[in-house]
C-alpha atoms as a PDB file:
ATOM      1  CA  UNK A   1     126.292 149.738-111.236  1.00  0.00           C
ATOM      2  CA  UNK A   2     124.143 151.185-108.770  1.00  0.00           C
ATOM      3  CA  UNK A   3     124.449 149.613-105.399  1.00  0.00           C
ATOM      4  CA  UNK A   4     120.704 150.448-104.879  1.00  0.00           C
ATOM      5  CA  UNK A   5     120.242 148.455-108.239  1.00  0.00           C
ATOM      6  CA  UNK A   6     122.446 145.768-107.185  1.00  0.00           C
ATOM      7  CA  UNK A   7     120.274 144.992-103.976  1.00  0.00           C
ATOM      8  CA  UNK A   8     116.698 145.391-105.437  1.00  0.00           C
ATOM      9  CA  UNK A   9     117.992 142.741-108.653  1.00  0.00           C
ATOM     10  CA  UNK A  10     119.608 139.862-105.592  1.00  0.00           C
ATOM     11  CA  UNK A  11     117.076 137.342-105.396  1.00  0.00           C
ATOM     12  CA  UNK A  12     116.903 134.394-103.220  1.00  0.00           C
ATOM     13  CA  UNK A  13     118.086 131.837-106.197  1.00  0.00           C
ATOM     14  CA  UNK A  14     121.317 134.659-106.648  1.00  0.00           C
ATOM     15  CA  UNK A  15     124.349 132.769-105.944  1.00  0.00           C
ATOM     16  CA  UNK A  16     126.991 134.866-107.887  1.00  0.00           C
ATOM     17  CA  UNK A  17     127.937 138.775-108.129  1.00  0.00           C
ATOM     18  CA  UNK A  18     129.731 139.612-111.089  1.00  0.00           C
ATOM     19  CA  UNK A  19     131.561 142.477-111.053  1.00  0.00           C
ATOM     20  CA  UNK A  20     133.902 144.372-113.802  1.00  0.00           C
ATOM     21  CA  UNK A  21     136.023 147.413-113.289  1.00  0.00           C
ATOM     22  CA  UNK A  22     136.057 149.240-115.210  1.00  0.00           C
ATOM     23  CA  UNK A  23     133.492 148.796-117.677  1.00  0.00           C
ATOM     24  CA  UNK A  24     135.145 147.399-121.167  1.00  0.00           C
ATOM     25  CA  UNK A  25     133.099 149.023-123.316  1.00  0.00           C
ATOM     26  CA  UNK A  26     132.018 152.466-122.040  1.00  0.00           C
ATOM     27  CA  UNK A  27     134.700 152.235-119.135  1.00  0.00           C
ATOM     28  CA  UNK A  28     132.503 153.585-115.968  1.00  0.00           C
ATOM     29  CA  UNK A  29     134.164 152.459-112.970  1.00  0.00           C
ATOM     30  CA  UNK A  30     131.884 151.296-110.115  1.00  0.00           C
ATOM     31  CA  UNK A  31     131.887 151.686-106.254  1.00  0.00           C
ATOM     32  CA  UNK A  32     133.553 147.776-105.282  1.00  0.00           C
ATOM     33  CA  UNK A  33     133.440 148.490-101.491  1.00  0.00           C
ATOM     34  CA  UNK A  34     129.825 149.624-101.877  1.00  0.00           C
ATOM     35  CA  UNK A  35     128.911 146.851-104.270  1.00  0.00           C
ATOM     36  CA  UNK A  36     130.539 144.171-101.638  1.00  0.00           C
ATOM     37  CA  UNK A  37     129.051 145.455 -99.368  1.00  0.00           C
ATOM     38  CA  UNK A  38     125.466 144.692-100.608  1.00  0.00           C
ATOM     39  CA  UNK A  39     125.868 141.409-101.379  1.00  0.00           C
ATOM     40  CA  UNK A  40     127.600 140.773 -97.525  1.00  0.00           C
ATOM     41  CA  UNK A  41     124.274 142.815 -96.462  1.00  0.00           C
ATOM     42  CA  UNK A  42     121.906 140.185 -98.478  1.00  0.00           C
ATOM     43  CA  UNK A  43     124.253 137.358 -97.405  1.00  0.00           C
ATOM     44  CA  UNK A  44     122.865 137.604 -93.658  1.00  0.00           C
ATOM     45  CA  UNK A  45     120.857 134.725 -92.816  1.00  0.00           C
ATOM     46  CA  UNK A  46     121.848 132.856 -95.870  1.00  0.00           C
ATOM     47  CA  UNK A  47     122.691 129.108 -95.291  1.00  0.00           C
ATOM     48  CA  UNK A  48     124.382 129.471 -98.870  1.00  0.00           C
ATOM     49  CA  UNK A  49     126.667 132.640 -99.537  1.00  0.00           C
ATOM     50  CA  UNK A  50     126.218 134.526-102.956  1.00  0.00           C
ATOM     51  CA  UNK A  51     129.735 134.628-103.980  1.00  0.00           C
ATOM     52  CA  UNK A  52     131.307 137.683-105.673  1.00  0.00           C
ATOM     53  CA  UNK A  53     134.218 137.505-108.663  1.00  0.00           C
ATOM     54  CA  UNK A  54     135.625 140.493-110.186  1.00  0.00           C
ATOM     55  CA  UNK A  55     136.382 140.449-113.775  1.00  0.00           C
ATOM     56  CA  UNK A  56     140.501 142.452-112.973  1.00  0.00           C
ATOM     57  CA  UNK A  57     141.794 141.870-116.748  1.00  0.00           C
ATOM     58  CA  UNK A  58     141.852 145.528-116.896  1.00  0.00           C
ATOM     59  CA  UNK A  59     143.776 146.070-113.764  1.00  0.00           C
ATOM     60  CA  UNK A  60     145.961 143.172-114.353  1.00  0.00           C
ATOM     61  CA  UNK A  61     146.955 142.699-110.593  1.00  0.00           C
ATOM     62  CA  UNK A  62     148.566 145.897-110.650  1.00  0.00           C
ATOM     63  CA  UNK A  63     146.212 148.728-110.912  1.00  0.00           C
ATOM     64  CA  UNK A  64     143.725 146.821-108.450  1.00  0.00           C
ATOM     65  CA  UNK A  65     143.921 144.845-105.122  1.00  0.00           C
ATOM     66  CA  UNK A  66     140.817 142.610-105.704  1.00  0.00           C
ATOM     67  CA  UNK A  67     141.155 141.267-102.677  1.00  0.00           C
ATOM     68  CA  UNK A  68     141.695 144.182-100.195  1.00  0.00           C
ATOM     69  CA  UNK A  69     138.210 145.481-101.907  1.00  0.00           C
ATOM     70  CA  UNK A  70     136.743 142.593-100.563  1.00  0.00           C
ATOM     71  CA  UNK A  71     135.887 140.291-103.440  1.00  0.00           C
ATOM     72  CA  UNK A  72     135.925 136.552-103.461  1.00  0.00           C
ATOM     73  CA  UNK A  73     136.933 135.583-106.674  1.00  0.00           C
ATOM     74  CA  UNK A  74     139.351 137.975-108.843  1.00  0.00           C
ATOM     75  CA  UNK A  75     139.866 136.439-112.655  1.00  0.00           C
ATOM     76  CA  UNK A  76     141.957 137.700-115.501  1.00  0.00           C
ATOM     77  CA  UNK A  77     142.253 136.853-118.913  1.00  0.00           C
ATOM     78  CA  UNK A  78     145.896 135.973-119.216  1.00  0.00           C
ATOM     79  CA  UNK A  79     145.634 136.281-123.773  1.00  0.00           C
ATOM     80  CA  UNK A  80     145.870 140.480-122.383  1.00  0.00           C
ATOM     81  CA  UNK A  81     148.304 142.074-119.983  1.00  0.00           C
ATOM     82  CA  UNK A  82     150.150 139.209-118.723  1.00  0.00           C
ATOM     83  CA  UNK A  83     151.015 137.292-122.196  1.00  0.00           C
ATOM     84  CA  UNK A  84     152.269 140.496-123.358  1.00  0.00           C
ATOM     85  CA  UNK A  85     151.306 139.775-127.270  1.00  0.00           C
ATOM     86  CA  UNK A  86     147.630 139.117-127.247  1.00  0.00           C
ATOM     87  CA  UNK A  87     148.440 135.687-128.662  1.00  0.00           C
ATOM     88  CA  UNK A  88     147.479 133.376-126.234  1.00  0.00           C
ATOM     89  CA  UNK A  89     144.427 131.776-124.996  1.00  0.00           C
ATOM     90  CA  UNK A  90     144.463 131.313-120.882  1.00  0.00           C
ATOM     91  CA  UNK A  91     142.479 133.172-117.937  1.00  0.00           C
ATOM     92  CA  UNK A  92     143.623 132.310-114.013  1.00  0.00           C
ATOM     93  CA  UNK A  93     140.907 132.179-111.114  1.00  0.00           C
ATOM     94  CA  UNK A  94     142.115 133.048-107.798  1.00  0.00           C
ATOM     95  CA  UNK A  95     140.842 133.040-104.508  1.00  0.00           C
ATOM     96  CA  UNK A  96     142.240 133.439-101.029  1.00  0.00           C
ATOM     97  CA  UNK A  97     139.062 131.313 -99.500  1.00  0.00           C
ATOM     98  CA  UNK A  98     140.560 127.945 -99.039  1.00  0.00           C
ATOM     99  CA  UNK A  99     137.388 125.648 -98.937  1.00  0.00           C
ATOM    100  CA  UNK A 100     136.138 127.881-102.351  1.00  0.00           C
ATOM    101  CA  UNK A 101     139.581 127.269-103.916  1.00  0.00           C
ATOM    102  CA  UNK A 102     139.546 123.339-103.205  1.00  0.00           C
ATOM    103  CA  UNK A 103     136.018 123.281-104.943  1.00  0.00           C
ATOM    104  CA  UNK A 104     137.397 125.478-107.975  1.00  0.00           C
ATOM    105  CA  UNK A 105     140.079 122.721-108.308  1.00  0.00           C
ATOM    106  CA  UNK A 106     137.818 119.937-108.409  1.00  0.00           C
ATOM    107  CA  UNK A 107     135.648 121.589-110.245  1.00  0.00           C
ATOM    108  CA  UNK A 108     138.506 122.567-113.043  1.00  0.00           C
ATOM    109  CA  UNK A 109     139.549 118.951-112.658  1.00  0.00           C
ATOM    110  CA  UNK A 110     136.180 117.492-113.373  1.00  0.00           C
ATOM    111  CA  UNK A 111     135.896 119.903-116.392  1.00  0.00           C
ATOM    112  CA  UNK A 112     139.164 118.537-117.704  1.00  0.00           C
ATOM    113  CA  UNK A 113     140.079 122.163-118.502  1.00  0.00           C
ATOM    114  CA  UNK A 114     144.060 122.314-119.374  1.00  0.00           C
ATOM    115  CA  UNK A 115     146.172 124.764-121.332  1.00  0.00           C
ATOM    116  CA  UNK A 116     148.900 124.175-123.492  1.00  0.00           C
ATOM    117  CA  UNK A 117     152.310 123.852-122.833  1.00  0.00           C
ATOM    118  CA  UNK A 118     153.405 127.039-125.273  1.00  0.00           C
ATOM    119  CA  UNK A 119     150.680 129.212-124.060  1.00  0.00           C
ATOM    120  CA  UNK A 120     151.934 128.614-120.423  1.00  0.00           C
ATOM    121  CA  UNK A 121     155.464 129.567-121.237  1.00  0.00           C
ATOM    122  CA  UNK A 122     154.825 132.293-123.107  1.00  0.00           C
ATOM    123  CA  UNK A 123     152.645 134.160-120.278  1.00  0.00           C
ATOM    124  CA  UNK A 124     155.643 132.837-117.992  1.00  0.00           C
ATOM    125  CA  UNK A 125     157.710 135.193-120.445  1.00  0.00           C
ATOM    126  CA  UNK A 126     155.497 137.577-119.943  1.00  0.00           C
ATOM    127  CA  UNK A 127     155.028 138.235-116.578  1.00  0.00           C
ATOM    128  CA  UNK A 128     158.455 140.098-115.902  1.00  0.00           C
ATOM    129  CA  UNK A 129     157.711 143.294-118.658  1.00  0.00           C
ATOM    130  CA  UNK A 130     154.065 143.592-117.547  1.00  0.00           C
ATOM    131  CA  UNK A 131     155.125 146.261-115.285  1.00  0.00           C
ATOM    132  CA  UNK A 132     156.616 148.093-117.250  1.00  0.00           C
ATOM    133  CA  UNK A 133     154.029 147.811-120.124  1.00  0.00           C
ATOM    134  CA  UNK A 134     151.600 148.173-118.088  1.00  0.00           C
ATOM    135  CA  UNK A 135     152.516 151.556-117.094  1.00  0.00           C
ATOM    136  CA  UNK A 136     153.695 152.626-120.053  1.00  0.00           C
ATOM    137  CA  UNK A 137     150.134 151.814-121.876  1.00  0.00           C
ATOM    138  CA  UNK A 138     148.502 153.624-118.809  1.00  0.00           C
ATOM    139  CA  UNK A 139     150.638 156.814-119.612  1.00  0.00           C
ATOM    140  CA  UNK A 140     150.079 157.065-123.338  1.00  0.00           C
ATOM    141  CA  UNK A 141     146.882 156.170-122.618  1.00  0.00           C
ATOM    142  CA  UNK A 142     145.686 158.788-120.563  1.00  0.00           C
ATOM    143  CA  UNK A 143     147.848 161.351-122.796  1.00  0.00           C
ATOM    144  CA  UNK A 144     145.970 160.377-125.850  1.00  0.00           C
ATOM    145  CA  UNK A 145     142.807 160.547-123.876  1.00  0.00           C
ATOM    146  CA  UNK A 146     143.197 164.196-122.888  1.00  0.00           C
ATOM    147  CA  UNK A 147     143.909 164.821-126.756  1.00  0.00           C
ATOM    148  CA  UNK A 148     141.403 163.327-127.942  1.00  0.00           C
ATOM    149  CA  UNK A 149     138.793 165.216-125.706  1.00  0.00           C
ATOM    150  CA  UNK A 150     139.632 168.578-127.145  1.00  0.00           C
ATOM    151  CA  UNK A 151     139.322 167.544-130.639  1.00  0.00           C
ATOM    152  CA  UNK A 152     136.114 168.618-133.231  1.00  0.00           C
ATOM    153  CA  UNK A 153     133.670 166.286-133.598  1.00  0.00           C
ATOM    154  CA  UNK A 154     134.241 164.735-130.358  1.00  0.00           C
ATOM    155  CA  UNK A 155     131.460 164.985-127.987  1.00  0.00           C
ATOM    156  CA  UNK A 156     132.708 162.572-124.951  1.00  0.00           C
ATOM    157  CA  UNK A 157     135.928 160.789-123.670  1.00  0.00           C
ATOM    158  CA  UNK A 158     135.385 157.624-121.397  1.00  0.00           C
ATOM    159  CA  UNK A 159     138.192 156.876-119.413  1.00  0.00           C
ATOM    160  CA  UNK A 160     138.662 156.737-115.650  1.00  0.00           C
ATOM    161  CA  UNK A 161     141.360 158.915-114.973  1.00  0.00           C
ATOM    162  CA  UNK A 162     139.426 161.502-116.956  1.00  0.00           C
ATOM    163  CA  UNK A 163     137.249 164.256-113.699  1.00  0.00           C
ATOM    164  CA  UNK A 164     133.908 163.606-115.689  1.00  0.00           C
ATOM    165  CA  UNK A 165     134.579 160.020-116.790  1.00  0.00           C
ATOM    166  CA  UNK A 166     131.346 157.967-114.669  1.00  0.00           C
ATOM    167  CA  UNK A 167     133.012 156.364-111.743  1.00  0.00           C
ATOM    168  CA  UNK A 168     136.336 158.694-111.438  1.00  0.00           C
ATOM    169  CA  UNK A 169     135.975 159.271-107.614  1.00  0.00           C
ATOM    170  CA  UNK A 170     135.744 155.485-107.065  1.00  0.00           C
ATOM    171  CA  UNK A 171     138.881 154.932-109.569  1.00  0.00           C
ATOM    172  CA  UNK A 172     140.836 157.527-107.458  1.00  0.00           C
ATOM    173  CA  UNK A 173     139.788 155.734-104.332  1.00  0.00           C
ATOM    174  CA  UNK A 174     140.965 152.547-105.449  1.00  0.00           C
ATOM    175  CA  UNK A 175     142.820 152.278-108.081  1.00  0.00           C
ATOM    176  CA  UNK A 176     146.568 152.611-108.707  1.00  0.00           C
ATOM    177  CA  UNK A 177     146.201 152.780-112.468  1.00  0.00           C
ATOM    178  CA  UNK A 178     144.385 153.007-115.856  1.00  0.00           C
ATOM    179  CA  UNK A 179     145.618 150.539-118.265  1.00  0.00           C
ATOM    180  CA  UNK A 180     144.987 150.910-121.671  1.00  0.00           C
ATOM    181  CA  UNK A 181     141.688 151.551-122.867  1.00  0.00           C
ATOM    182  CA  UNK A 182     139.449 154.817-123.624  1.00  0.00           C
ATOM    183  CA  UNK A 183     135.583 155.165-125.468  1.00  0.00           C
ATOM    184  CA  UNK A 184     134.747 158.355-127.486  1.00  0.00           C
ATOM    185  CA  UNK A 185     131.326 159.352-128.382  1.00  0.00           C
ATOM    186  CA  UNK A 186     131.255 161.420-131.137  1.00  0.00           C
ATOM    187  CA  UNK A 187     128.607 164.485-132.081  1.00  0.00           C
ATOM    188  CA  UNK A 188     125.052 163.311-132.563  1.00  0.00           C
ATOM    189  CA  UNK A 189     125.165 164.572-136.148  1.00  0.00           C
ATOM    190  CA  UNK A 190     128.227 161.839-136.729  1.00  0.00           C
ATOM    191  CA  UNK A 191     126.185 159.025-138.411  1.00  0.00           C
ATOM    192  CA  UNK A 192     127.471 154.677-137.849  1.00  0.00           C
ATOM    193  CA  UNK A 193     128.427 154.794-141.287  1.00  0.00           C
ATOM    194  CA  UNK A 194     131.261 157.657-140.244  1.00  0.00           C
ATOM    195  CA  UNK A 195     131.869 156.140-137.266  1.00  0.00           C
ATOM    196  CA  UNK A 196     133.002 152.772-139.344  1.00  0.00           C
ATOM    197  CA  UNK A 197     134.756 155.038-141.902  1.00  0.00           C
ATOM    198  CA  UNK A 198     136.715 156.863-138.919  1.00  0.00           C
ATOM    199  CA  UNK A 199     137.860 152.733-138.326  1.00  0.00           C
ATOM    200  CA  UNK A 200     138.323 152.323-141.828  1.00  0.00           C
ATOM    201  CA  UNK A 201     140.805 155.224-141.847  1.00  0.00           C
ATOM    202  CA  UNK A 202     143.042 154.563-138.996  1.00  0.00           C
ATOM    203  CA  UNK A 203     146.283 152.937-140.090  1.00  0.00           C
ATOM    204  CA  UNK A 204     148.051 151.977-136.738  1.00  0.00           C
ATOM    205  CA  UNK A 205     144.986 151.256-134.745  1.00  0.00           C
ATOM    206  CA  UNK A 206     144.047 147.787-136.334  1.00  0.00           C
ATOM    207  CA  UNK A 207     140.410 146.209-136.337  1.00  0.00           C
ATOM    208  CA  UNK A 208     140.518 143.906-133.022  1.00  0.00           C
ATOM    209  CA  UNK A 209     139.053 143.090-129.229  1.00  0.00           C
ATOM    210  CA  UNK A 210     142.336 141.336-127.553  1.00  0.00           C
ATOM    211  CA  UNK A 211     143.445 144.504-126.478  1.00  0.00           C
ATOM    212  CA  UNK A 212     146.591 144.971-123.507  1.00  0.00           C
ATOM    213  CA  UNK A 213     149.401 143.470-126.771  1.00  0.00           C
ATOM    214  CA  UNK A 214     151.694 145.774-128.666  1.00  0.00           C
ATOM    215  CA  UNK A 215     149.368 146.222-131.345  1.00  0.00           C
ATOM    216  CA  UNK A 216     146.548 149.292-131.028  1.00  0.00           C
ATOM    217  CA  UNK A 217     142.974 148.638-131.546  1.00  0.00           C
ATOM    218  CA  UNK A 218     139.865 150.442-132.242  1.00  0.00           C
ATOM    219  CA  UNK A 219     136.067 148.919-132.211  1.00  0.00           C
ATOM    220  CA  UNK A 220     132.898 150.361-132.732  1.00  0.00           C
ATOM    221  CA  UNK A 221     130.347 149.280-130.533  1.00  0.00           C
ATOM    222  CA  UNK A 222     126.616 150.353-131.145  1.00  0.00           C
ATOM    223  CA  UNK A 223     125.923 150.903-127.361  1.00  0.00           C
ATOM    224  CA  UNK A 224     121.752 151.112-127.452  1.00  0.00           C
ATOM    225  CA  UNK A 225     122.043 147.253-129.122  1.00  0.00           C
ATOM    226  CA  UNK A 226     124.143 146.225-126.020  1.00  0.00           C
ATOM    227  CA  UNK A 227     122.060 147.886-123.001  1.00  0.00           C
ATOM    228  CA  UNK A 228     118.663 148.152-121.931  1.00  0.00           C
ATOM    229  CA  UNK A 229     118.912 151.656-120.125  1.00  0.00           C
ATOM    230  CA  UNK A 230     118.973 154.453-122.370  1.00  0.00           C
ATOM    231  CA  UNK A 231     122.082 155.787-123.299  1.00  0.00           C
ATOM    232  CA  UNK A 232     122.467 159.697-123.853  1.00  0.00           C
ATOM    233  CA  UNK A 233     125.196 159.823-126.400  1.00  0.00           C
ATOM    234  CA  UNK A 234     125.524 159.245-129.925  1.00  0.00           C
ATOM    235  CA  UNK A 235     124.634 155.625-130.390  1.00  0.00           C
ATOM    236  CA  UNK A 236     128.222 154.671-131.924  1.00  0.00           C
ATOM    237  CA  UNK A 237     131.079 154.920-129.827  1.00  0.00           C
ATOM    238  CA  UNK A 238     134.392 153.497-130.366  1.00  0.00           C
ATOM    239  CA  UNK A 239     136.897 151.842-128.023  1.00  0.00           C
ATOM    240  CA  UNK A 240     140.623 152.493-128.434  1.00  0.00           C
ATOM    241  CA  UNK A 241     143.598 150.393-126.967  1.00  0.00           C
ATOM    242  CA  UNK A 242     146.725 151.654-126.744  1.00  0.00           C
ATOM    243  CA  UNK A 243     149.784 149.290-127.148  1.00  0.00           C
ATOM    244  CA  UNK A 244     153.392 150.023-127.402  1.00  0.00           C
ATOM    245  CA  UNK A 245     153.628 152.645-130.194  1.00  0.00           C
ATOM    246  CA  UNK A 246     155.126 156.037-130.043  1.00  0.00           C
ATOM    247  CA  UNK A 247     152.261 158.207-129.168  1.00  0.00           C
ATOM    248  CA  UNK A 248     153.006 160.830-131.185  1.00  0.00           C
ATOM    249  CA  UNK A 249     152.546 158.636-134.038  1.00  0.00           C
ATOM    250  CA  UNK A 250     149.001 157.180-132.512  1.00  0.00           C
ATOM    251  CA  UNK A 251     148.174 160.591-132.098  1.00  0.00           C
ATOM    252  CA  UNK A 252     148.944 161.532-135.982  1.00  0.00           C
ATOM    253  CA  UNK A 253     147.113 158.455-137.148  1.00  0.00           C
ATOM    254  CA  UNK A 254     143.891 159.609-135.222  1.00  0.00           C
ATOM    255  CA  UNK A 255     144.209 163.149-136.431  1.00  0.00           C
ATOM    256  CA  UNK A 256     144.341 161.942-139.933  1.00  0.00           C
ATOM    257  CA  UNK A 257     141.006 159.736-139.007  1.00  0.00           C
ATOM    258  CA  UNK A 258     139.115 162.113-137.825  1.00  0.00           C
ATOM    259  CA  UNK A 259     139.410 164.503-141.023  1.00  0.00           C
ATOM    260  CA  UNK A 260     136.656 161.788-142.115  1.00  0.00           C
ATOM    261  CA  UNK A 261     134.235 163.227-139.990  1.00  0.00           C
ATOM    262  CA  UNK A 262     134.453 166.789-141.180  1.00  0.00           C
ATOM    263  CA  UNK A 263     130.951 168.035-141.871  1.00  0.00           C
END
């Protein structure tokens, strides 16, 4: 997001910021500092602060530090990274701002929100590999990224750590790493129906969003459907997530996918 576009949309009834680095589908990363920033700048002679929460699933509490970029609110969803098998169902909210943390409480409380007793263990079991996984998804990741740009048929690579990727100054400002996830926008000539047969065809990549497990993922996403502005890529673009398998074998497995898309 533009922080231009971010101060001409706050409105006196806007009372919450949300922000999401990087993007989940398309994988931009934004300016945080800059974005902050505006809502601090619209926040001046306000008797009621608009608050600002970052979505940090993606960075996990490792590759980000929400706080230090001056957000109020940094959530996660715990059923990713910090579970460590996509199997769970639990997010955390967390906030250094006292008075804003008592009213989350309540709030929670008065919701009668609770998890369950399994689900908390296993993210408890969890939390000592994510480290380790974490960085290990970020490196095959980024490896399969750079293959996958060179490839026929392939017009575009989203991912942050990638020079032309939207965002990639901001992600090597602030960010210590690049988890798991990378878009590809194929040729214009590559029709949806391809695109789905390119899914179709991938045996290790299964059909799935709760990406950050073992298990790798692919989705097609039909990107004009989801956004307003227009996009300049084919309209079909697919999200991978890497999880724990060789990556010479992911690699193979997309190779063989692709031969779909042969003209």
């Amino acid at each position: 997001m533009d922080p231009a576009d971010l101060a001409a949309a706050i409105t006196p009834r806007t009372r919450l910021v949300w922000l999401e680095a990087a993007g989940s589908v398309t994988l931009e990363f934004p300016d945080l500092p800059a974005l902050v920033a505006v809502v601090r700048a619209a926040n001046q002679g306000r008797q009621r602060p608009i608050r600002t929460a970052l979505d940090d699933t993606w960075g996990a509490g490792i590759a980000l530090a929400p706080f230090a970029l001056g957000v109020d609110v940094a959530m996660q969803a715990l059923t990713k990274y910090p579970s460590g098998g996509a199997d769970v169902l639990m997010g955390a909210v967390v906030t250094r701002d006292e008075a804003l943390h008592q009213q989350l409480l309540l709030t929670h409380m008065r919701l009668g929100l609770g998890v369950g007793a399994n689900d908390a263990e296993a993210v408890l079991r969890g939390l000592p590999s994510l480290p380790l996984r974490y960085r290990a998804q970020d490196a095959a990741t980024r490896a399969l990224a750079a293959w996958m740009r060179e490839q026929p048929r392939v017009a575009r690579v989203f991912h942050p750590a990638l020079p032309d990727s939207p965002g990639h100054t901001a992600w090597r400002r602030d960010a210590r790493g690049a988890a798991c996830l990378f878009s590809v926008a194929f040729d214009a000539d590559v029709t949806p129906a391809q695109v789905d047969a390119f899914c179709d065809a991938l045996r290790l990549f299964r059909l799935g969003y709760s990406w950050a497990g073992p298990v790798s993922l692919c989705v097609p996403y039909d990107v004009p459907a989801m956004r307003t502005r227009p996009w300049p890529h084919a309209p079909r673009i697919v999200r991978l997530a890497v999880g724990l398998e060789d990556v010479a074998d992911l690699q193979a497995d997309l190779a063989q996918a692709l031969r779909v898309l042969a003209p």
